[in-house]
C-alpha atoms as a PDB file:
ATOM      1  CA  UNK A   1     117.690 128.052  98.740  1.00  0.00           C
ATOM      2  CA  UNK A   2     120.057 128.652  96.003  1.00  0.00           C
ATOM      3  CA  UNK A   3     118.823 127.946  92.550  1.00  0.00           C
ATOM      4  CA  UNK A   4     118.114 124.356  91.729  1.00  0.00           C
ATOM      5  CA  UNK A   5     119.672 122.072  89.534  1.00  0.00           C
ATOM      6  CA  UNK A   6     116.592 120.205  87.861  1.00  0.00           C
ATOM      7  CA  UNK A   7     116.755 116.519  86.501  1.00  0.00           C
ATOM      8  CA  UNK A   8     114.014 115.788  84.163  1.00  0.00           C
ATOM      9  CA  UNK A   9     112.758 111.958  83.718  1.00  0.00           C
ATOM     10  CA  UNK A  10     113.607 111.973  79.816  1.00  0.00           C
ATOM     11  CA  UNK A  11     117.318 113.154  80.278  1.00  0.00           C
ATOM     12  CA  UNK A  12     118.141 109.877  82.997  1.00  0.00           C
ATOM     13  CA  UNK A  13     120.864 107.786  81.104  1.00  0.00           C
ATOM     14  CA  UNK A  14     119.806 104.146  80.592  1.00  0.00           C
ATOM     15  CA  UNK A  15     122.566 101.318  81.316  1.00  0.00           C
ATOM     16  CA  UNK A  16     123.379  98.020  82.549  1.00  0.00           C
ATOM     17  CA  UNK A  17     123.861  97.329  86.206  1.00  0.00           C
ATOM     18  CA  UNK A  18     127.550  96.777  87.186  1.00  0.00           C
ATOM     19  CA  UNK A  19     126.882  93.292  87.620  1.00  0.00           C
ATOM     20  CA  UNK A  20     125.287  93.433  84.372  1.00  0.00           C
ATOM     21  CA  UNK A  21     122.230  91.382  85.363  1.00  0.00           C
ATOM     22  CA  UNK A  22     119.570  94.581  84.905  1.00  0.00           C
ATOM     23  CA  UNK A  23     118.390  97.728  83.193  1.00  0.00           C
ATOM     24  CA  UNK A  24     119.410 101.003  85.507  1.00  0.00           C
ATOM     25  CA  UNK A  25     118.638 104.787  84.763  1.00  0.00           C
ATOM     26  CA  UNK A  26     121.143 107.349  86.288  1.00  0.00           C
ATOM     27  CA  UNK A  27     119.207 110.632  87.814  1.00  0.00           C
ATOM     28  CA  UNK A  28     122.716 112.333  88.771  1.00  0.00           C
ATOM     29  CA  UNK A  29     125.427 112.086  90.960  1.00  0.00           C
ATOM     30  CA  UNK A  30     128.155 114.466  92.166  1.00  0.00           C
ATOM     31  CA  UNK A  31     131.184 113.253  89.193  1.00  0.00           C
ATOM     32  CA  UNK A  32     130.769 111.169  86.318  1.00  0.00           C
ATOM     33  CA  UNK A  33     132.328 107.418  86.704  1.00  0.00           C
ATOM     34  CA  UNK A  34     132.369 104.900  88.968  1.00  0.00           C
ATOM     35  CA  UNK A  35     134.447 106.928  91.951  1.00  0.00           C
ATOM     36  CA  UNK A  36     131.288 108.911  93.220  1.00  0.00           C
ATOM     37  CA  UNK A  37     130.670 110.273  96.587  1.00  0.00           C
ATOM     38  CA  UNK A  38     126.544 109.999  95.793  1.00  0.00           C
ATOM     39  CA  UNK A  39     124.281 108.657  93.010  1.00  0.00           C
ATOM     40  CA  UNK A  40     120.883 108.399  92.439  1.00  0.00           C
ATOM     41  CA  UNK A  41     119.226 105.780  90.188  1.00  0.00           C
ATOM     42  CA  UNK A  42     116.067 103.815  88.990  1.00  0.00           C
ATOM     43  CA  UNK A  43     116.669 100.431  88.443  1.00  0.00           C
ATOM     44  CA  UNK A  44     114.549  98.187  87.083  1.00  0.00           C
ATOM     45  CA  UNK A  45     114.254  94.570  88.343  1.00  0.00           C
ATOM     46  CA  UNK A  46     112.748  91.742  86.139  1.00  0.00           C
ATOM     47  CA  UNK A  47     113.485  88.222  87.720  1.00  0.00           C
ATOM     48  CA  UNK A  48     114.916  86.889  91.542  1.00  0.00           C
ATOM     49  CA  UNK A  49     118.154  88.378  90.975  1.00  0.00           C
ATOM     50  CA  UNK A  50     121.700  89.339  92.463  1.00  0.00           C
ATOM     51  CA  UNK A  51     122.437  93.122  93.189  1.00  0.00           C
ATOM     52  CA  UNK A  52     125.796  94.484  91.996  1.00  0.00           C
ATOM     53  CA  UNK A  53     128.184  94.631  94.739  1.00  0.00           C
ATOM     54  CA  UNK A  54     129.185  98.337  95.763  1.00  0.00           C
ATOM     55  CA  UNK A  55     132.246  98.176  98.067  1.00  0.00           C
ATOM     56  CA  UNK A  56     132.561 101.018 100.604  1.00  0.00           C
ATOM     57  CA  UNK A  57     128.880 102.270  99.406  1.00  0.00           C
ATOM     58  CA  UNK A  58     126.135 102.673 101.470  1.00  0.00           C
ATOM     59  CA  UNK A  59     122.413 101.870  99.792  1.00  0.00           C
ATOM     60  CA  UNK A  60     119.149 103.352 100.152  1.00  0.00           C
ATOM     61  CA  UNK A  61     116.650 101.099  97.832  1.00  0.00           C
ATOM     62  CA  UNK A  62     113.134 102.776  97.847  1.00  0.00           C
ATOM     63  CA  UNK A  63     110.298 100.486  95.735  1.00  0.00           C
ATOM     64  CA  UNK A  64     108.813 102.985  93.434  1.00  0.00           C
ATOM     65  CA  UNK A  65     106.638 100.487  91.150  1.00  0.00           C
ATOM     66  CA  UNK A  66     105.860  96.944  91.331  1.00  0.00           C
ATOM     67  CA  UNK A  67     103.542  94.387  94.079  1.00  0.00           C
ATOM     68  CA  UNK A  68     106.846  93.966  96.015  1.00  0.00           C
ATOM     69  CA  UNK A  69     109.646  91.837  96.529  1.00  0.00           C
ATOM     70  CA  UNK A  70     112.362  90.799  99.464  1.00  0.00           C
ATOM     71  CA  UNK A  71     116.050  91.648 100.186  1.00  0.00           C
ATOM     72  CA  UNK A  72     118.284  88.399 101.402  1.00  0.00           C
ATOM     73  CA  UNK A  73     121.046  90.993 102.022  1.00  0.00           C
ATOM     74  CA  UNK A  74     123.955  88.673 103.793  1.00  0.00           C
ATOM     75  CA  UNK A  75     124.252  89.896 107.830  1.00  0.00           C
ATOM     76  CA  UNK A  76     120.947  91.796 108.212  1.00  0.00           C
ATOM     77  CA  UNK A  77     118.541  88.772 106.333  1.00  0.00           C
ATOM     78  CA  UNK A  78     115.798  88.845 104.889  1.00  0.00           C
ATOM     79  CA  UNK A  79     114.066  92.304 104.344  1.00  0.00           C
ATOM     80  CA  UNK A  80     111.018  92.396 103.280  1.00  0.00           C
ATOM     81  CA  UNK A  81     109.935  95.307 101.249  1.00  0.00           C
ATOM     82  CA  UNK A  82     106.245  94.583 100.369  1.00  0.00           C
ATOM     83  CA  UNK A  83     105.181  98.118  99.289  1.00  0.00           C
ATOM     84  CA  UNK A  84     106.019 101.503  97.211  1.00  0.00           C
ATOM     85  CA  UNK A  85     107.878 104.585  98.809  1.00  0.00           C
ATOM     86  CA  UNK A  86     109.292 102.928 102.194  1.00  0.00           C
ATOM     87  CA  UNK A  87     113.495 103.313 102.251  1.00  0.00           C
ATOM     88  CA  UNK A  88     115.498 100.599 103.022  1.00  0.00           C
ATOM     89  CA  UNK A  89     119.028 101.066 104.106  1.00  0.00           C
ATOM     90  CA  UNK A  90     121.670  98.485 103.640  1.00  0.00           C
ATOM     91  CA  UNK A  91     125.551  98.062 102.917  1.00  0.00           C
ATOM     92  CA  UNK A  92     126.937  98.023  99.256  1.00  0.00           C
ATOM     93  CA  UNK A  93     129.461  95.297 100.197  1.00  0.00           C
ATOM     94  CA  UNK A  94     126.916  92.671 101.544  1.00  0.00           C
ATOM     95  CA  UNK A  95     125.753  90.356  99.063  1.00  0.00           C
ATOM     96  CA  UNK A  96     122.238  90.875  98.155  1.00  0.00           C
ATOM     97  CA  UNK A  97     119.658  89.018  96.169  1.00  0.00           C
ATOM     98  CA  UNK A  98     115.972  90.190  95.635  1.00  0.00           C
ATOM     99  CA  UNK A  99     113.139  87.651  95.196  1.00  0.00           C
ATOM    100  CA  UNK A 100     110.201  89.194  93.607  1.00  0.00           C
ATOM    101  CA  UNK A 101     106.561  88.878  94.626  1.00  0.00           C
ATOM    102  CA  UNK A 102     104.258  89.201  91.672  1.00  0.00           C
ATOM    103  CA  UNK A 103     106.011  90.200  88.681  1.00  0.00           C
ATOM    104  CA  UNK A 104     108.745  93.083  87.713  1.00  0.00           C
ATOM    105  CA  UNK A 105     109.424  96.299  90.177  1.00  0.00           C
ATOM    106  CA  UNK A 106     111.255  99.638  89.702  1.00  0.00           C
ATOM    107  CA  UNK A 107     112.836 100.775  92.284  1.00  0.00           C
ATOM    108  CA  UNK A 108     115.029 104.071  93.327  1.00  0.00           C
ATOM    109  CA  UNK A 109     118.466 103.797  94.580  1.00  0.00           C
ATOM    110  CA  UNK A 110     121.056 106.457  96.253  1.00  0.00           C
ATOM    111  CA  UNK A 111     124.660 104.914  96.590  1.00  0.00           C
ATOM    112  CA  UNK A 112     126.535 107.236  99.015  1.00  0.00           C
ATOM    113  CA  UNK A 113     130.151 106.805  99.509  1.00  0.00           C
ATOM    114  CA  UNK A 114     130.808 105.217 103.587  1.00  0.00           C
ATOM    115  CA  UNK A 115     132.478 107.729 105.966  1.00  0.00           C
ATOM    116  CA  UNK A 116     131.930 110.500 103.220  1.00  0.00           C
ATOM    117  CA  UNK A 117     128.181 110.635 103.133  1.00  0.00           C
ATOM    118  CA  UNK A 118     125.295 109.942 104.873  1.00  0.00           C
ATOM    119  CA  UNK A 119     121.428 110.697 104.323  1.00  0.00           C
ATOM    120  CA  UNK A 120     118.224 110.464 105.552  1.00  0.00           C
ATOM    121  CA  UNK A 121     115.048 110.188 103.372  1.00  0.00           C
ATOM    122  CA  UNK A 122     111.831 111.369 104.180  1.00  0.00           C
ATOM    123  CA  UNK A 123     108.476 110.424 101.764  1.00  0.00           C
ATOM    124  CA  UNK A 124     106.062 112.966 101.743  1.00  0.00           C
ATOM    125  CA  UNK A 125     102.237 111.556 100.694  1.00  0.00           C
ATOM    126  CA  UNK A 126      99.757 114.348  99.696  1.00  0.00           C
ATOM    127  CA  UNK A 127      99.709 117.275  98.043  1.00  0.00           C
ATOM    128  CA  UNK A 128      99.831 121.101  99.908  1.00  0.00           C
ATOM    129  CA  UNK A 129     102.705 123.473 100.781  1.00  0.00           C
ATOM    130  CA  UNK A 130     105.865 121.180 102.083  1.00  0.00           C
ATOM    131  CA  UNK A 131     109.056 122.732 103.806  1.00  0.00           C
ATOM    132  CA  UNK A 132     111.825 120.497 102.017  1.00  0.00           C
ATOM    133  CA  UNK A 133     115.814 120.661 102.071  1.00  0.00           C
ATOM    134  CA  UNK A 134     117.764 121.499 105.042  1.00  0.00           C
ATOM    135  CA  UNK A 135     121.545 123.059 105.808  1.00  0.00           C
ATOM    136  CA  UNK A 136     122.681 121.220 103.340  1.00  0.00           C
ATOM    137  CA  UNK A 137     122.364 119.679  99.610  1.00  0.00           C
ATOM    138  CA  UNK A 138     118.926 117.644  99.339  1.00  0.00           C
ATOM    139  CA  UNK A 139     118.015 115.249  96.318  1.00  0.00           C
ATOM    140  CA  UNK A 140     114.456 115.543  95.682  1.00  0.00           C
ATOM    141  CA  UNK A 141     112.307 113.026  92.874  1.00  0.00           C
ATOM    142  CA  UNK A 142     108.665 113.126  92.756  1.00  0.00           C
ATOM    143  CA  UNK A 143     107.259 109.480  93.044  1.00  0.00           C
ATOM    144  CA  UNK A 144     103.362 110.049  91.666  1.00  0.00           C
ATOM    145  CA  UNK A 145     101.571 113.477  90.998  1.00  0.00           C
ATOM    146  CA  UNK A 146     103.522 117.122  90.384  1.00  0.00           C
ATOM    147  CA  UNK A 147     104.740 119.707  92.215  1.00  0.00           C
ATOM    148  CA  UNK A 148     106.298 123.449  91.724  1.00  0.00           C
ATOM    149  CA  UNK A 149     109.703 124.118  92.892  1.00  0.00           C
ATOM    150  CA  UNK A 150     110.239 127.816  92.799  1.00  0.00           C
ATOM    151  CA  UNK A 151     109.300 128.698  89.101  1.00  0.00           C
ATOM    152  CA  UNK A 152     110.079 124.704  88.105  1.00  0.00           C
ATOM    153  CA  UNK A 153     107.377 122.549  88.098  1.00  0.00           C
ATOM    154  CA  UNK A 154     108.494 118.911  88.372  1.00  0.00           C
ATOM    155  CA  UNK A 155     106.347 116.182  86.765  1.00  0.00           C
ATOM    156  CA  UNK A 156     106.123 112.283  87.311  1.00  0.00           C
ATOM    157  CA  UNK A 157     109.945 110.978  88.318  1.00  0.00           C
ATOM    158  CA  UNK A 158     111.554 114.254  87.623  1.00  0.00           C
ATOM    159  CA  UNK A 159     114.131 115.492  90.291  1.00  0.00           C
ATOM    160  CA  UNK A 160     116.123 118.322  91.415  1.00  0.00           C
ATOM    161  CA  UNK A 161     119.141 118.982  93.673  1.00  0.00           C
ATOM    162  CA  UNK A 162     118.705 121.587  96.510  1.00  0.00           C
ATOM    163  CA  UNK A 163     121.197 123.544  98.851  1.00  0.00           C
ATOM    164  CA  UNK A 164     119.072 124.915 101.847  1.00  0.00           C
ATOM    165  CA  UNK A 165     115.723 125.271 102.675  1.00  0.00           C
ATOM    166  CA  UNK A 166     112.870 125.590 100.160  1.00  0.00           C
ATOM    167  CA  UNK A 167     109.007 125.174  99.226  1.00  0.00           C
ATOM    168  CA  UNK A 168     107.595 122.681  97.707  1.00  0.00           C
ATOM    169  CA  UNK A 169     103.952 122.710  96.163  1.00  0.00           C
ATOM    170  CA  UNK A 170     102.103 119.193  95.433  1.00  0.00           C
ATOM    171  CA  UNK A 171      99.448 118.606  93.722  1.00  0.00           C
ATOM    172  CA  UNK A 172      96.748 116.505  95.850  1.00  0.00           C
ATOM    173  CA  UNK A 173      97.801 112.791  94.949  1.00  0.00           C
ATOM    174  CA  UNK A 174     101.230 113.776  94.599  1.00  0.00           C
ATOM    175  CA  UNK A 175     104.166 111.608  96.831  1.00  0.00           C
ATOM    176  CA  UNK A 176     108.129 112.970  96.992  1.00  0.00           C
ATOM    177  CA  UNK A 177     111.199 111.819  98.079  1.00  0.00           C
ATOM    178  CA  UNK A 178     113.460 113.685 100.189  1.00  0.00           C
ATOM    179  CA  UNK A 179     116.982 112.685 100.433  1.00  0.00           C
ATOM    180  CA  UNK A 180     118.995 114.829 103.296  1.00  0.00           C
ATOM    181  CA  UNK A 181     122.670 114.622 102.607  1.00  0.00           C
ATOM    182  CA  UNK A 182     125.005 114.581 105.457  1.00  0.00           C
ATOM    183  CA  UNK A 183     128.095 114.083 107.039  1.00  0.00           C
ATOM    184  CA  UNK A 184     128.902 110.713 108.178  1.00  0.00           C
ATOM    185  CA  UNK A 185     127.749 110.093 111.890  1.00  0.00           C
ATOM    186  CA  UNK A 186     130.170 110.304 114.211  1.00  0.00           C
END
């Protein structure tokens, strides 16, 4: 592993969605602005609303906080994502609108840039020594507990960028998300 690039929780950028109809936090991404091949994100969802529309962007929406809520995303319908930590993929272009279940959710987003990028996530529950990363660069954000990156320790909704394969320490309750990303399938 080469050295990691570490994203702490108090450093994310609070803004407005694009569609300006919620709160969002950027983690990082590989270029400021709005031409990006990858982001990452927390955005926070208070009401039934409409998602931004991200043409040419693929979405992976992970539930990080909240009793749940549903994706009407237009051509795959309905989706229901009724708990924390279990990735849902869909297209940037669709038209989506959440419906929540019991009251306001958080929720972690990567945006990856069709026929650029690709990615697959992997949520690791429960603490130990955990092989993470792979050939490539890996986004990594710690969803509950800690855990110790080389000399880094990363604390509640802290990240870090990876290029190869690494350790990972958790503590016992901790869960982490693993982001893989690749080149586009063929």
């Amino acid at each position: 592993m080469s050295a990691a690039t570490l994203f702490r929780h108090n450093d994310f950028r609070e803004g407005r969605w694009r569609n300006g109809r919620g709160v969002s936090w950027d983690i990082a991404s590989d270029r400021p602005g709005d031409v990006i091949d990858w982001r990452l994100a927390i955005a926070r969802i208070d009401s039934d609303v409409p998602f931004s529309h991200y043409p040419g962007i693929d979405r992976i929406f992970t539930l990080i906080e909240g009793a749940g809520l549903s994706l009407d995303v237009a051509g795959a319908g309905v989706l229901p994502v009724p708990e924390p930590f279990v990735p849902i993929y869909f297209s940037g272009d669709a038209d989506c609108t959440s419906t929540l279940v019991n009251g306001p959710c958080r929720a972690l987003n990567l945006f990856l840039r069709r026929g650029v990028l690709g990615a697959r996530v992997i949520i690791h529950d429960g603490g130990g020594a955990t092989s993470v990363g792979h050939a490539g660069d890996t986004l990594l954000f710690v969803l509950r507990g800690s855990g110790r990156l080389g000399d880094a320790i990363l604390g509640l909704e802290d990240a870090a960028r990876i290029n190869g394969p690494a350790q990972m320490v958790l503590t016992p309750d901790a869960a982490l998300y693993e982001a893989h990303l690749l080149a586009p399938s063929a």
